[in-house]
C-alpha atoms as a PDB file:
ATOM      1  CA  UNK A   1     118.839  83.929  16.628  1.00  0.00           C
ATOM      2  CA  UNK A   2     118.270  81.812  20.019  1.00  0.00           C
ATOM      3  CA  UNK A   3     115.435  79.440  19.632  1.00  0.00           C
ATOM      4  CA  UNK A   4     112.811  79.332  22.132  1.00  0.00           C
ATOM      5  CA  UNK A   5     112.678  75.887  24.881  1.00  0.00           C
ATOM      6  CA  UNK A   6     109.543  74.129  25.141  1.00  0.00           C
ATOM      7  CA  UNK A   7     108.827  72.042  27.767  1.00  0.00           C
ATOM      8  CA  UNK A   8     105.563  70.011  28.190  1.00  0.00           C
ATOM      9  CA  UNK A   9     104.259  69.509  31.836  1.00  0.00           C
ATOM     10  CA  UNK A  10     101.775  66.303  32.475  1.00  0.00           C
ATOM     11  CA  UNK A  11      98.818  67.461  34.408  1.00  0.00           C
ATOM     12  CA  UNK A  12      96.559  64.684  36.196  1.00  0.00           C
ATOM     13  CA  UNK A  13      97.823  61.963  34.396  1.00  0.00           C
ATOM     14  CA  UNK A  14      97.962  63.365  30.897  1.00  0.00           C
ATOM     15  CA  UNK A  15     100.388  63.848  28.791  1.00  0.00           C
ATOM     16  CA  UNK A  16     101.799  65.333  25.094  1.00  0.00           C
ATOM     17  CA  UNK A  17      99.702  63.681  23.194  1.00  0.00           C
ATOM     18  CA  UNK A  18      99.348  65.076  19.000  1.00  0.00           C
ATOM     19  CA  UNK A  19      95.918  64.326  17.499  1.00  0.00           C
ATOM     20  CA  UNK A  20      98.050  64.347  13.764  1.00  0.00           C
ATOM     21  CA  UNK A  21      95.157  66.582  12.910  1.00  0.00           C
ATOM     22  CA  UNK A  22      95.571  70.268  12.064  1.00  0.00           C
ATOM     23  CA  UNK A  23      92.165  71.552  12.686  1.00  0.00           C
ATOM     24  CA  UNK A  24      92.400  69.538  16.057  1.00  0.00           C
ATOM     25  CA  UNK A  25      93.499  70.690  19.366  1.00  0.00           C
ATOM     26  CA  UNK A  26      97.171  70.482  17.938  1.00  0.00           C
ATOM     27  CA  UNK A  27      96.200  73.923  16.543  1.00  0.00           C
ATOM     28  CA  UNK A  28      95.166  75.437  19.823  1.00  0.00           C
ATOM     29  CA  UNK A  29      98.779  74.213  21.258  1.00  0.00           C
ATOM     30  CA  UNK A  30     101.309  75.190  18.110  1.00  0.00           C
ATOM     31  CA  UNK A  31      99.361  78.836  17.849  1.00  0.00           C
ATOM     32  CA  UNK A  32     100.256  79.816  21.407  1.00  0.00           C
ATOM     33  CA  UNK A  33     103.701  78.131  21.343  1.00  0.00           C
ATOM     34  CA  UNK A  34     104.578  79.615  17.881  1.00  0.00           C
ATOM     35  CA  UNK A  35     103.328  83.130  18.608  1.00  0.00           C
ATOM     36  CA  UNK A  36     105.414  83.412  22.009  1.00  0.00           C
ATOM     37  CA  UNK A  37     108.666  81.888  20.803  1.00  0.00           C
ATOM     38  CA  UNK A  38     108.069  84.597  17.374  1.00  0.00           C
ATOM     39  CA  UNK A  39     107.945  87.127  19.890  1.00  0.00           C
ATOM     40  CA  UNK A  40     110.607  85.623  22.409  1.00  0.00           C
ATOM     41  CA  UNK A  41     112.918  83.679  20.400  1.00  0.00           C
ATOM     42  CA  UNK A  42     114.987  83.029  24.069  1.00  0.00           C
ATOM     43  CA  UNK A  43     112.040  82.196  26.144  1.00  0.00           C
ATOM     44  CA  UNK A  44     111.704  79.140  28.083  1.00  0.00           C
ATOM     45  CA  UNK A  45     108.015  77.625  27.803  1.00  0.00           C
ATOM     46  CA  UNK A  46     106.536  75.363  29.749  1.00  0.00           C
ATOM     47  CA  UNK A  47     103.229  73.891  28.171  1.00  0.00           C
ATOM     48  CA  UNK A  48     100.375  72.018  30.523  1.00  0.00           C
ATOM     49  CA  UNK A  49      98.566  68.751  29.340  1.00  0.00           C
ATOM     50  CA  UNK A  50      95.154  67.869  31.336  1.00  0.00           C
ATOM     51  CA  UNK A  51      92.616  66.445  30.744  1.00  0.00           C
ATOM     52  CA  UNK A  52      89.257  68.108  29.023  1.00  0.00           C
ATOM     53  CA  UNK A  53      87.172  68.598  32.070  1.00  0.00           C
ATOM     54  CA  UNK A  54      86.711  71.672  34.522  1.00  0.00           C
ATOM     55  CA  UNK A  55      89.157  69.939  36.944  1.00  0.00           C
ATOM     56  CA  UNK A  56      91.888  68.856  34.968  1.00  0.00           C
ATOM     57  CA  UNK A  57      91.674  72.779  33.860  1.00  0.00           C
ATOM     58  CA  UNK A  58      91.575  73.639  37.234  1.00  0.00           C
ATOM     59  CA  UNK A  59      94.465  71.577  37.968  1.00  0.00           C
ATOM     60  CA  UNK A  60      96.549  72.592  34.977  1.00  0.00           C
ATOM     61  CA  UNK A  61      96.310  76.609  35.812  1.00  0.00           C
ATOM     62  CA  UNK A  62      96.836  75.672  39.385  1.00  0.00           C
ATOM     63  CA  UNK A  63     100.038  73.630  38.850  1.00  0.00           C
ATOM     64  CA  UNK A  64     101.445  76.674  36.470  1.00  0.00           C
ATOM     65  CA  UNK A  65     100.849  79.211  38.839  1.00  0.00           C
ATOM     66  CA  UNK A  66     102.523  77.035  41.833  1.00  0.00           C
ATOM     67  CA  UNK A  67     105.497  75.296  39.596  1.00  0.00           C
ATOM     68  CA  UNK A  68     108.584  75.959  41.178  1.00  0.00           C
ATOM     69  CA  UNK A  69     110.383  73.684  38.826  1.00  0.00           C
ATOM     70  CA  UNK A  70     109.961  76.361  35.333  1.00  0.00           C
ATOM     71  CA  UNK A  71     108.450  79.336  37.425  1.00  0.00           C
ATOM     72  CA  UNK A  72     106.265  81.099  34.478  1.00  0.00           C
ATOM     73  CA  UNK A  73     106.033  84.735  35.126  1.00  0.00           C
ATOM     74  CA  UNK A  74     103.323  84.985  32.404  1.00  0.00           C
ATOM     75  CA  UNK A  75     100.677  82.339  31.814  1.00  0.00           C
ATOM     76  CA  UNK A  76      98.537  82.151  28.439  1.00  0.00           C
ATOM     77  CA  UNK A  77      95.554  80.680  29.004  1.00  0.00           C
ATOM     78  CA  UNK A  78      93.305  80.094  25.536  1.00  0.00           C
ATOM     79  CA  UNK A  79      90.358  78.362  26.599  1.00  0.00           C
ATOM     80  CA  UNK A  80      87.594  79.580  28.415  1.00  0.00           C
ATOM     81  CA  UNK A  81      83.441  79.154  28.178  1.00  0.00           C
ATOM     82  CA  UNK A  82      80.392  81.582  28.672  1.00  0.00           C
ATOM     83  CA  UNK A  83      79.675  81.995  32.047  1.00  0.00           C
ATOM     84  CA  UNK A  84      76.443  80.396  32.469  1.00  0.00           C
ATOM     85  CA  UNK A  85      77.901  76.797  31.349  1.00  0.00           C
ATOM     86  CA  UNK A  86      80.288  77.176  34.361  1.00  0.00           C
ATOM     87  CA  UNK A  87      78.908  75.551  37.619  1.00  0.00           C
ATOM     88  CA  UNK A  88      79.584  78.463  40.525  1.00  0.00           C
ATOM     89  CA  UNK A  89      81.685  75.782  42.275  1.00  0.00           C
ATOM     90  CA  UNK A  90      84.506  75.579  39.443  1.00  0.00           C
ATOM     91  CA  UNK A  91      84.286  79.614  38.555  1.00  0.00           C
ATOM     92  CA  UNK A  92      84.545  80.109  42.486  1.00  0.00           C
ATOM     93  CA  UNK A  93      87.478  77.039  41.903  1.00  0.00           C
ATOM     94  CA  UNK A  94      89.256  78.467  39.060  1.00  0.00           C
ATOM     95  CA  UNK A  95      88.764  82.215  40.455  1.00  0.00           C
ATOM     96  CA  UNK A  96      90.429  81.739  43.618  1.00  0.00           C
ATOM     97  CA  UNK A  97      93.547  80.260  41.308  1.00  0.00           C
ATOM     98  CA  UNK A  98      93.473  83.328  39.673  1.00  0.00           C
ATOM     99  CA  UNK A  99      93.253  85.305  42.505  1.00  0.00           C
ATOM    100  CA  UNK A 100      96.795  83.065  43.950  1.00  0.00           C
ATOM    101  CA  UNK A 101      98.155  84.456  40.288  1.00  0.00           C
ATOM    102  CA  UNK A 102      97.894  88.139  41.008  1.00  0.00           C
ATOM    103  CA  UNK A 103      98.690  87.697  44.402  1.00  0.00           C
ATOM    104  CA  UNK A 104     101.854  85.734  43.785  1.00  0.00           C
ATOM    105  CA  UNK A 105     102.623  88.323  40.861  1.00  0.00           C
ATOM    106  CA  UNK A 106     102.357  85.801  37.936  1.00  0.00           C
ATOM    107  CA  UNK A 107     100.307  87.670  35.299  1.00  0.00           C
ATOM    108  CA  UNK A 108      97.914  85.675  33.164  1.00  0.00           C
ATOM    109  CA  UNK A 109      96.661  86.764  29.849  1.00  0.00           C
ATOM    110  CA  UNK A 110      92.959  84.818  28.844  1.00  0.00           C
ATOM    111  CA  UNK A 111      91.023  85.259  25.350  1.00  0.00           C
ATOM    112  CA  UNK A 112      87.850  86.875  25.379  1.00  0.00           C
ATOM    113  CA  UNK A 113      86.040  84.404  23.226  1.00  0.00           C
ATOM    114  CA  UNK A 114      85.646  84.495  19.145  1.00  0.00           C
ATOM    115  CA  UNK A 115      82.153  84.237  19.309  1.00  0.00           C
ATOM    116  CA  UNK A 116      81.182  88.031  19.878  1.00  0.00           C
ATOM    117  CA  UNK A 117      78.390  89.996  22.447  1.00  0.00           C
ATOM    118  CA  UNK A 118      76.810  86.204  22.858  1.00  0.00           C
ATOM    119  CA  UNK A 119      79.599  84.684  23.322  1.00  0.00           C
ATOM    120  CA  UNK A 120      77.922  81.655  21.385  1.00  0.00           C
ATOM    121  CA  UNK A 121      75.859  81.157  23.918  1.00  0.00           C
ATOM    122  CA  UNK A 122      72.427  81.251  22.176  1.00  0.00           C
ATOM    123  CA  UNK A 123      70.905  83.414  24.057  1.00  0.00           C
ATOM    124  CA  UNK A 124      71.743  86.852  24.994  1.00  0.00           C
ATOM    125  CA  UNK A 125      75.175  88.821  25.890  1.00  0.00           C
ATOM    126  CA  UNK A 126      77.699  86.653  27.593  1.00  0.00           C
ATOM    127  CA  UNK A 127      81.184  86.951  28.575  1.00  0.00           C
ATOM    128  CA  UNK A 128      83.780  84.173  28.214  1.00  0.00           C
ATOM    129  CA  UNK A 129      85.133  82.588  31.829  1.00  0.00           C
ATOM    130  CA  UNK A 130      88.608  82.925  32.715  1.00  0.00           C
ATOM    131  CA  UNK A 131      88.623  85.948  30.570  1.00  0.00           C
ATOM    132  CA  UNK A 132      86.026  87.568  32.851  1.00  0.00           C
ATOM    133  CA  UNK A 133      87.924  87.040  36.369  1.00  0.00           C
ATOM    134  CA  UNK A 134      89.009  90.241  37.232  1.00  0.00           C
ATOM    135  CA  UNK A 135      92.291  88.640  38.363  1.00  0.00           C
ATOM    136  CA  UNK A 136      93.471  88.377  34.150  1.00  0.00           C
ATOM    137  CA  UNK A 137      94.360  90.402  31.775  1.00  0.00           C
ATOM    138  CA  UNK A 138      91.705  89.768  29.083  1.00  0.00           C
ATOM    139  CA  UNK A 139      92.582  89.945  25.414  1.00  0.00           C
ATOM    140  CA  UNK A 140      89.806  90.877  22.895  1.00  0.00           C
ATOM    141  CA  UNK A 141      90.584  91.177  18.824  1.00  0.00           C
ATOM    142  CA  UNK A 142      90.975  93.632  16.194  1.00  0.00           C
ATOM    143  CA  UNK A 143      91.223  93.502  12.188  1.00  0.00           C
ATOM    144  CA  UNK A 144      94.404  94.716  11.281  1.00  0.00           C
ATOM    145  CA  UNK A 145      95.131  95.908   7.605  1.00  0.00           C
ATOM    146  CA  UNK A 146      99.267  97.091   7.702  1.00  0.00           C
ATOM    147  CA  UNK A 147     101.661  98.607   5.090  1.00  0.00           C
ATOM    148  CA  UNK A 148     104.962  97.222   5.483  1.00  0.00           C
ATOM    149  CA  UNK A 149     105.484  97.324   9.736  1.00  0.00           C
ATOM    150  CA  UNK A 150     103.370 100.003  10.559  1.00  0.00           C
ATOM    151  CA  UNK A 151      99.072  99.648  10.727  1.00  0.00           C
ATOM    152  CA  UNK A 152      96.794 101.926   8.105  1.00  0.00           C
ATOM    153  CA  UNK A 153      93.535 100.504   9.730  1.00  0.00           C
ATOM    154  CA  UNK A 154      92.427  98.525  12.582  1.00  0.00           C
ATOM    155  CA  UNK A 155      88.966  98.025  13.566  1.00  0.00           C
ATOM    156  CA  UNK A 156      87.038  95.787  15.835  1.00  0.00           C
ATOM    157  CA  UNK A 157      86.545  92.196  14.946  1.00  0.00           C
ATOM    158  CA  UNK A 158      83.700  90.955  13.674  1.00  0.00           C
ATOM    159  CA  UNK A 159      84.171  88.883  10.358  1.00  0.00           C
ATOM    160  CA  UNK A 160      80.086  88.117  10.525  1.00  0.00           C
ATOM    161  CA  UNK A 161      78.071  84.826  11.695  1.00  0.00           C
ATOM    162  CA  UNK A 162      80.602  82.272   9.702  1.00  0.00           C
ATOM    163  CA  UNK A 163      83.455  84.282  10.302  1.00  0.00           C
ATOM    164  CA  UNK A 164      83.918  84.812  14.416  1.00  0.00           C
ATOM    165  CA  UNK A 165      84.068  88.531  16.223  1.00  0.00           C
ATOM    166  CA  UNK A 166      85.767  89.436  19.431  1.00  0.00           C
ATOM    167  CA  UNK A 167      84.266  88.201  22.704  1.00  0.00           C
ATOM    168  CA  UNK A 168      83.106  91.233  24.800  1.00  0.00           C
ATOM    169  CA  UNK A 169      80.604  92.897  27.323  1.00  0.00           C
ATOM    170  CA  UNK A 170      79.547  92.906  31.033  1.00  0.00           C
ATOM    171  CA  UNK A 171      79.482  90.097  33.466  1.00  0.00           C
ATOM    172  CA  UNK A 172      77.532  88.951  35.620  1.00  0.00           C
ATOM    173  CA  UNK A 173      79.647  87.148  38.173  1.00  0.00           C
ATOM    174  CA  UNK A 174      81.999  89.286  38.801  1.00  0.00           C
ATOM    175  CA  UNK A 175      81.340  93.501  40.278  1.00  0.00           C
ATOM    176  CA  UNK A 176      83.107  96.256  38.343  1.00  0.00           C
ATOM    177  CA  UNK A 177      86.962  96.215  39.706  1.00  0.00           C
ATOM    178  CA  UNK A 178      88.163  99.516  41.070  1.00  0.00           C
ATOM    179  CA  UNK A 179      90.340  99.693  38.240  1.00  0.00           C
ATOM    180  CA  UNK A 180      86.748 100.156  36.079  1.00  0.00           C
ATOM    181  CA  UNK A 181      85.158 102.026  37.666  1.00  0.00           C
ATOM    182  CA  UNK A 182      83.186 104.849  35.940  1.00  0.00           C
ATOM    183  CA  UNK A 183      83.439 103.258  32.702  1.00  0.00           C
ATOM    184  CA  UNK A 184      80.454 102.704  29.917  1.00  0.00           C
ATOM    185  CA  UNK A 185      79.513  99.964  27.732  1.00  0.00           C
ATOM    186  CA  UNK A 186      79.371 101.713  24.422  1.00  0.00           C
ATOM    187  CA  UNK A 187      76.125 100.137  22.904  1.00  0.00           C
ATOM    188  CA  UNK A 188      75.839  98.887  18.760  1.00  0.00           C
ATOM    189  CA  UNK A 189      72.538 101.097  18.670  1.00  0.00           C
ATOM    190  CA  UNK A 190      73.938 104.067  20.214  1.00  0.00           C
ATOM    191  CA  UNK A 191      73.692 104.842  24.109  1.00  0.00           C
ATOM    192  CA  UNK A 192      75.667 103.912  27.094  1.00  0.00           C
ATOM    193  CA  UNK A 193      75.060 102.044  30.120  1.00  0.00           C
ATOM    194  CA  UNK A 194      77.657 101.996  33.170  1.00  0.00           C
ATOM    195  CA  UNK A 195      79.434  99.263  34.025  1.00  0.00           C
ATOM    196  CA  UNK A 196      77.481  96.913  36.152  1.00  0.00           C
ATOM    197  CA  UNK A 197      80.139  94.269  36.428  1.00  0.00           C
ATOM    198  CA  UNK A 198      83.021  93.630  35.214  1.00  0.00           C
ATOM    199  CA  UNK A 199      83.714  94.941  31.545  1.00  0.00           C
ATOM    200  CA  UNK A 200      85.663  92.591  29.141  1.00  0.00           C
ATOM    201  CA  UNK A 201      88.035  92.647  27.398  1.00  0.00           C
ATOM    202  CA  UNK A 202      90.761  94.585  28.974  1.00  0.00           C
ATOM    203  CA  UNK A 203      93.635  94.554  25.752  1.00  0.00           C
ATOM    204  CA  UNK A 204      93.120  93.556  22.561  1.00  0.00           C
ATOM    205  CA  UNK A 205      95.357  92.428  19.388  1.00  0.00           C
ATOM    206  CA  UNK A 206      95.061  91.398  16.246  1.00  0.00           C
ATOM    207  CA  UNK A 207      92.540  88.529  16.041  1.00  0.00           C
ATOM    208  CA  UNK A 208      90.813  87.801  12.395  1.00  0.00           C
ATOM    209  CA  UNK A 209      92.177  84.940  10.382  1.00  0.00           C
ATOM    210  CA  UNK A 210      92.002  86.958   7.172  1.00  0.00           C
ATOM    211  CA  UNK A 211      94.658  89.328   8.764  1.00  0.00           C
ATOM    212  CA  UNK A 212      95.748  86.457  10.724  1.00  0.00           C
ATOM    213  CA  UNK A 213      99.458  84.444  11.997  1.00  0.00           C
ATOM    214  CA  UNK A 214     101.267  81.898   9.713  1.00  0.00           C
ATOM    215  CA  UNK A 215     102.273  78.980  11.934  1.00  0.00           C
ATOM    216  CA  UNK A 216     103.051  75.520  11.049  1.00  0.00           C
ATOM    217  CA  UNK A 217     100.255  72.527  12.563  1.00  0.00           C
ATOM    218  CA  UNK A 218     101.457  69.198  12.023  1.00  0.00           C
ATOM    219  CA  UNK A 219     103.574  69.930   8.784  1.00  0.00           C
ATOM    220  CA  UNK A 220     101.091  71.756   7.257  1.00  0.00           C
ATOM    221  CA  UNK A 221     101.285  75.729   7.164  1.00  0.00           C
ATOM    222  CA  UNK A 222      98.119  77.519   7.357  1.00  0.00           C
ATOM    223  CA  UNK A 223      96.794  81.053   9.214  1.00  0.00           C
ATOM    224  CA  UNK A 224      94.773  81.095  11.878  1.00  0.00           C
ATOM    225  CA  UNK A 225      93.285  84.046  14.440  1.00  0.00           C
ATOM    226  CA  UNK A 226      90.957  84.182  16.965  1.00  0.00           C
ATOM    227  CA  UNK A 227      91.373  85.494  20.602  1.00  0.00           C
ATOM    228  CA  UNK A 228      93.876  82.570  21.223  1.00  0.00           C
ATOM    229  CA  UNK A 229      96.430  84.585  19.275  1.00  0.00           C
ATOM    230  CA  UNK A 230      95.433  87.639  21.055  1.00  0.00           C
ATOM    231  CA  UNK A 231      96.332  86.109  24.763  1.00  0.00           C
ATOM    232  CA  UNK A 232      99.830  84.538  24.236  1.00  0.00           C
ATOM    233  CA  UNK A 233     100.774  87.846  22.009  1.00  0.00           C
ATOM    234  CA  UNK A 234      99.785  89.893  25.163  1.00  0.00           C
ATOM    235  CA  UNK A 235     101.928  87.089  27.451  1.00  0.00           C
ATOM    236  CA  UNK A 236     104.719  87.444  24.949  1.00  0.00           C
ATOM    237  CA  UNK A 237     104.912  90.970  25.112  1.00  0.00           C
ATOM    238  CA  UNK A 238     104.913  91.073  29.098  1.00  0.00           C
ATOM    239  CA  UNK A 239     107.417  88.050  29.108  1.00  0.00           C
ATOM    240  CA  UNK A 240     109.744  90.553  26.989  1.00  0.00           C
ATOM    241  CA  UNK A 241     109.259  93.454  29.618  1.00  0.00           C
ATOM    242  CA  UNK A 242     109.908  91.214  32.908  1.00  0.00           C
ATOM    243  CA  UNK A 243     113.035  89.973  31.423  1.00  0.00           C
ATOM    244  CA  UNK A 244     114.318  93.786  30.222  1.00  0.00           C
ATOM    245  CA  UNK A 245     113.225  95.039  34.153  1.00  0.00           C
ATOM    246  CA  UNK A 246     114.768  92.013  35.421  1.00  0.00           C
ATOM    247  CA  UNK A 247     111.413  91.303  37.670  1.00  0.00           C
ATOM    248  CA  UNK A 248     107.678  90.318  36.849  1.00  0.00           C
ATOM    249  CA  UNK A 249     105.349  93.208  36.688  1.00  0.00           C
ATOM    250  CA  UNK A 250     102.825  91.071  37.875  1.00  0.00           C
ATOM    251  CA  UNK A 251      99.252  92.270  38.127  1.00  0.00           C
ATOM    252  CA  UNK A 252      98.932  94.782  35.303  1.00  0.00           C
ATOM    253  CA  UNK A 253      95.305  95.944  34.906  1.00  0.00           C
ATOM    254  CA  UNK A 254      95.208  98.689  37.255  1.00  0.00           C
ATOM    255  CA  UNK A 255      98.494 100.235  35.407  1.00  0.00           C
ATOM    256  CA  UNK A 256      97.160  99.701  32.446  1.00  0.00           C
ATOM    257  CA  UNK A 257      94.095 101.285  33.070  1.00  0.00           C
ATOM    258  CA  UNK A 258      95.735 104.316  34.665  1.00  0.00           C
ATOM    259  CA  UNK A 259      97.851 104.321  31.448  1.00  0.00           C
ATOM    260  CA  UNK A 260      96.099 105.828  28.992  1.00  0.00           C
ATOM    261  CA  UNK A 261      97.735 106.275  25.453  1.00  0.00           C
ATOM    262  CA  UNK A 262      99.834 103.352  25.730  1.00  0.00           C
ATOM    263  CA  UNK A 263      97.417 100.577  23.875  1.00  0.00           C
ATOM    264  CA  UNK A 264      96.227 102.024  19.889  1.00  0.00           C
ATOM    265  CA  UNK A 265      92.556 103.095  21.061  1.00  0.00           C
ATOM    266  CA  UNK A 266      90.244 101.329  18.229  1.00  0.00           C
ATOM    267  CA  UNK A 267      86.782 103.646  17.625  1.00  0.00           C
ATOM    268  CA  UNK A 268      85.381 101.868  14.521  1.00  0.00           C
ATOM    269  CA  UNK A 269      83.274  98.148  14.838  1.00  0.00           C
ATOM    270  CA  UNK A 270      81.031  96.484  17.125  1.00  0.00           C
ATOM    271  CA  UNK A 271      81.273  92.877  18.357  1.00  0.00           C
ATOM    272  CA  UNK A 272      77.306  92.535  17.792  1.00  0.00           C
ATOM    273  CA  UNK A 273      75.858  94.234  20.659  1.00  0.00           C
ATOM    274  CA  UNK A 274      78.453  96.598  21.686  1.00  0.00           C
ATOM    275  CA  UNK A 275      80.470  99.135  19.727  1.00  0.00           C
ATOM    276  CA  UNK A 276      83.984 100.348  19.703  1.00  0.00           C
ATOM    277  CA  UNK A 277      84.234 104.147  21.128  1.00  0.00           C
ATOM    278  CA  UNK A 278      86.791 106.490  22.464  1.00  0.00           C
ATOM    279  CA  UNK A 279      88.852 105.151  25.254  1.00  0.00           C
ATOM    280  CA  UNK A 280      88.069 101.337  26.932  1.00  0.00           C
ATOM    281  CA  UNK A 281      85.114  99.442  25.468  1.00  0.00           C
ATOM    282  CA  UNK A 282      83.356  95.969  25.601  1.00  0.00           C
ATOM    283  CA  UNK A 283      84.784  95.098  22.375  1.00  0.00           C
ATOM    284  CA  UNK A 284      88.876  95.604  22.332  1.00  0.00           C
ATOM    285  CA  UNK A 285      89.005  96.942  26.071  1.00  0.00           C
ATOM    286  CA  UNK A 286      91.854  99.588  26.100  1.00  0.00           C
ATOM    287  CA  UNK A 287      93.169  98.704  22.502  1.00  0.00           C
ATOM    288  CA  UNK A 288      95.830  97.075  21.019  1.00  0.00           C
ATOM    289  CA  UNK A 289      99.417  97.206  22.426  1.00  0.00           C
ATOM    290  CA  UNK A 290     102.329  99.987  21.593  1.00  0.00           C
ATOM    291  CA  UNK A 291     104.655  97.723  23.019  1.00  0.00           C
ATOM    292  CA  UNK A 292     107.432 100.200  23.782  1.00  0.00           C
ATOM    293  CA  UNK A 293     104.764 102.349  25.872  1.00  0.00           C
ATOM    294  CA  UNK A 294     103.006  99.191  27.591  1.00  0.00           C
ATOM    295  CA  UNK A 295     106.502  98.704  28.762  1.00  0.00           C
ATOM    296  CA  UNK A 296     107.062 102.226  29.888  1.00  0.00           C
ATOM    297  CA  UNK A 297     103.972 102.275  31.656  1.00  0.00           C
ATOM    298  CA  UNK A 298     105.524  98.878  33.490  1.00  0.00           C
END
C-alpha cells in the first residue's frame, strides 16, 4: 500500500514545531494528517504552520489556496471560532480568501464547532467562523454505532455538557445562499423557522470520541472525535473523487444540495437548540457521506 507524503509549509515565520504533548495542538495536526492519508494512502499533503493569531490564519489559508508549489485541490481547515469573537475586518479578511477558493475551484472543507447550538459561546445560538462562510463546505458530526463495515445507528451528536455536540444553526453574517434557499431550521422544542442566514452545517460525519478514530499523537495511541475529524474525512473523500475524474470538482455545495439521497439523512438528535429532521438540518446539514454517490453526484 503507497504511503501518503507530508509536507509542512512555514507560514509567517513559523514553522513544524511538536509541543511533545498529546492533548496539545500536536493532536489537532496528526488527526487531520492521519485521517486523510487512512483515506488516501497516495495523497500528497501539504500541512501550514502560522502563527496563533487571526492573521497568521489568514495568511496560512491564503498561502494554501494560492501555492503553486503543492497545488491542494482540497483544503481542511479545523479551526474556527463563534462569530461574534471575530472582528468584521478578519471575517470580511478570511471571507474574501474563501471566496478566491471557490472561485479558483479549490474546495475547502471547515468543522462546524464541537460545542453545539452555542457554539460555546455563553450566550445564545452561534455558529462557528470559517465553517459559516458560505464559500466551504461545512462538516457537522454524528454518533455512529456500526456492525462490521456497514452502520446500524447514527444519530446526531451530542455526548452532553462534558462530552461536546455538533456545532450547528443560523448565522448572522452571512444571508441564506441560493443553494438554501427555502430551507427550515428544525427546532429542539418542535417548530420551524426559515432560514434567515446561512444554515450550518452543510455535511456531516462521524464526530463523537466514544465512536471515534484511532490515531497515533506523539507515540501514544488514543481516539479522538470532534468536528476536526469530520472536515479532513469530507477533504479526503473529495481528494479521492478529483483524482478518479482526473479534475477538481471544486465548489460543491450547490451539487450537493441539488443531490439529494447521496449523504445518509440523520432524523434522530438535537445539537441543543436544534433537532435533526428529514432532509438538511442545523445539526448534520445534508447527512453523512455515501461516498460512491457523493462521487456520482460529482
Amino acid at each position: 500500500m503507497s504511503e501518503p507524503s507530508v509536507t509542512p509549509v512555514g507560514v509567517d515565520q513559523a514553522g513544524n514545531q511538536p509541543s511533545g504533548d498529546p492533548n496539545g495542538p500536536d493532536g489537532e495536526v496528526t488527526l487531520d494528517i492521519e485521517i486523510v492519508g487512512a483515506i488516501v494512502p497516495g495523497a500528497a499533503i501539504a500541512v501550514y504552520f502560522t502563527r496563533n493569531s487571526d492573521a497568521g490564519f489568514i495568511d496560512a489559508v491564503s498561502r494554501a489556496v494560492h501555492d503553486t508549489t503543492n497545488k491542494p485541490s482540497v483544503i481542511s481547515i479545523s479551526w474556527g471560532a463563534p462569530e461574534s469573537v471575530w472582528t468584521s475586518q478578519s471575517m470580511q479578511a478570511l471571507n474574501s480568501v474563501l471566496q478566491s477558493a471557490a472561485a479558483l475551484g479549490v474546495t475547502i472543507c471547515a468543522a462546524s464547532g464541537d460545542s453545539g447550538s452555542s457554539d460555546g459561546s455563553g450566550g445564545g445560538d452561534e455558529v462557528d467562523f470559517p465553517a459559516s462562510s458560505p464559500y466551504v463546505l461545512a462538516c457537522g458530526g454524528t454518533h455512529l454505532s456500526a456492525s462490521g463495515s456497514s452502520i446500524t445507528r447514527e444519530v446526531v451528536w451530542n455526548d452532553g455538557q462534558q462530552g461536546g455536540a455538533s456545532g450547528g444553526g443560523v448565522s448572522t453574517a452571512f444571508a441564506v445562499p441560493v443553494w438554501q434557499q427555502g430551507l427550515s431550521a428544525t427546532a429542539t422544542g418542535g417548530g420551524s423557522q426559515p432560514l434567515n442566514g446561512r444554515g450550518v452545517p452543510d455535511v456531516a460525519g462521524d464526530a463523537s470520541p466514544l465512536t471515534g478514530y484511532d490515531v497515533l499523537v506523539d507515540g501514544t495511541q488514543t481516539v479522538v472525535g470532534g468536528t476536526s475529524a469530520v472536515a479532513p474525512l469530507w477533504a479526503a473523500l473529495i481528494a479521492r473523487i478529483n483524482a478518479a475524474k482526473g479534475q477538481p470538482v471544486g465548489f460543491v455545495n450547490a451539487k450537493l444540495y441539488k443531490a439529494p439521497g447521496v449523504c445518509n439523512d440523520i432524523t434522530q438528535g438535537n445539537n441543543g437548540s436544534f433537532a435533526a429532521s428529514t432532509g438538511w438540518d442545523a445539526c448534520t446539514g445534508l447527512g453523512s457521506p455515501n461516498g460512491a454517490k457523493v462521487a456520482g453526484a460529482l
